[in-house]
Protein backbone atom coordinates (compact mmCIF):
# COMPACT_ATOMS: atom_id res chain seq x y z
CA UNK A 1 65.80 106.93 105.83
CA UNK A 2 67.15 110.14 105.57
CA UNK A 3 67.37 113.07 102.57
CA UNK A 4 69.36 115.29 101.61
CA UNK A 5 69.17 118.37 98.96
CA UNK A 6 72.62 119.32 97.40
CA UNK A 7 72.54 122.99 96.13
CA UNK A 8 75.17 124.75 93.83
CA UNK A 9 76.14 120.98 92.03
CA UNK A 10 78.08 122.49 88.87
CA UNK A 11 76.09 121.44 85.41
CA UNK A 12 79.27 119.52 84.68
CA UNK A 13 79.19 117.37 87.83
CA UNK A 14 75.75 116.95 87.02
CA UNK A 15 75.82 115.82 83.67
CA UNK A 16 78.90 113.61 84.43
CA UNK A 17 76.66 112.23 87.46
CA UNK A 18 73.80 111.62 84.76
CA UNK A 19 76.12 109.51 82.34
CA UNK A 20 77.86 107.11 85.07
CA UNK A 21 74.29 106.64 86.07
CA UNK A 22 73.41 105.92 82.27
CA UNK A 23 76.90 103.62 82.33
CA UNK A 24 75.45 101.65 85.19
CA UNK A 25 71.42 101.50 84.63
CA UNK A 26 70.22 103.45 87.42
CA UNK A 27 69.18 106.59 88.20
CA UNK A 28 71.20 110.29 89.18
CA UNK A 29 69.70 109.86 92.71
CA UNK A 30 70.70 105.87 93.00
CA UNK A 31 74.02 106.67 91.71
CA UNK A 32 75.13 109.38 93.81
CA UNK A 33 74.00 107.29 96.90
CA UNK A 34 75.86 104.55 95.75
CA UNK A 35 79.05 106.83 95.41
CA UNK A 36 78.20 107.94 99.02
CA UNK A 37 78.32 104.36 100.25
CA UNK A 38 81.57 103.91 98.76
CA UNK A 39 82.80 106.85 100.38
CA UNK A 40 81.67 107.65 103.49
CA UNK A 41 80.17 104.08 103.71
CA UNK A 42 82.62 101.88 105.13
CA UNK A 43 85.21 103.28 108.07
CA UNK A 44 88.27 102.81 107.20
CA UNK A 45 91.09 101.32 109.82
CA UNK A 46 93.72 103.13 110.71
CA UNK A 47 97.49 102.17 109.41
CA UNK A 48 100.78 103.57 110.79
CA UNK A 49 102.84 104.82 108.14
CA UNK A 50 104.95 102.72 107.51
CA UNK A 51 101.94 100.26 106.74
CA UNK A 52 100.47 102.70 104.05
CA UNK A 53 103.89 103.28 102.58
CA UNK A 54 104.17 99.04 101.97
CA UNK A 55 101.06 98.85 100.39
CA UNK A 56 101.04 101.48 98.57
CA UNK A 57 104.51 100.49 96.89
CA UNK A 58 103.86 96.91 97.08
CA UNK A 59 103.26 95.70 93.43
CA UNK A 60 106.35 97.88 92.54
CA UNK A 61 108.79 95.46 94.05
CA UNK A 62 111.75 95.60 96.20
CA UNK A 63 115.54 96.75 95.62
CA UNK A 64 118.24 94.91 97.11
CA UNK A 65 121.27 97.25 98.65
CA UNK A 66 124.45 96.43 99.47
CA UNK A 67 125.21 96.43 102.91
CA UNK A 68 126.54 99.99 104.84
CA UNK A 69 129.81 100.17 105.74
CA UNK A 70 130.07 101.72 108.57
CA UNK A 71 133.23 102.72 110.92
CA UNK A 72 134.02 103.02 114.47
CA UNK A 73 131.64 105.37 116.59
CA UNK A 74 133.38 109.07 117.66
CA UNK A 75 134.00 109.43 121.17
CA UNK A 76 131.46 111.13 123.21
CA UNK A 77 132.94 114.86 123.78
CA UNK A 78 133.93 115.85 127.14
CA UNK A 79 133.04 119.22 128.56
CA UNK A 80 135.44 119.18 131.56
């Protein structure tokens, strides 16, 4: 297994690091790996857009609209 040393951690990370590890009943060091695996753990797979879009507006519900009305295409312009 590998290590890692983080330098420059702001105290307040820190001592919010040191009370979700207090929340949970483990230590700083088990924490933050656990955060880690939940990060950078599990690769995600890739969505098109409009996939993310659905889910991320999916427990909001749908709207009906009423049909477009919609006329007659113009005639293509002619250069001649």
């Amino acid at each position: 297994m590998a290590s890692i040393t983080i330098r420059n951690l702001d105290d307040d990370v820190k001592r919010r690091l040191r009370v979700r590890a207090a929340e949970h009943g483990r230590s700083m060091e088990e924490e933050a790996r656990d955060i880690l695996r939940q990060v950078v753990g599990q690769p995600n797979t890739p969505r098109n857009l409009g996939q993310a879009i659905h889910a991320r507006f999916a427990a909001v519900g749908g709207i009906d609209l009423p049909p477009t009305k919609r006329s007659a295409m113009r005639p293509a312009p002619d250069f001649e």
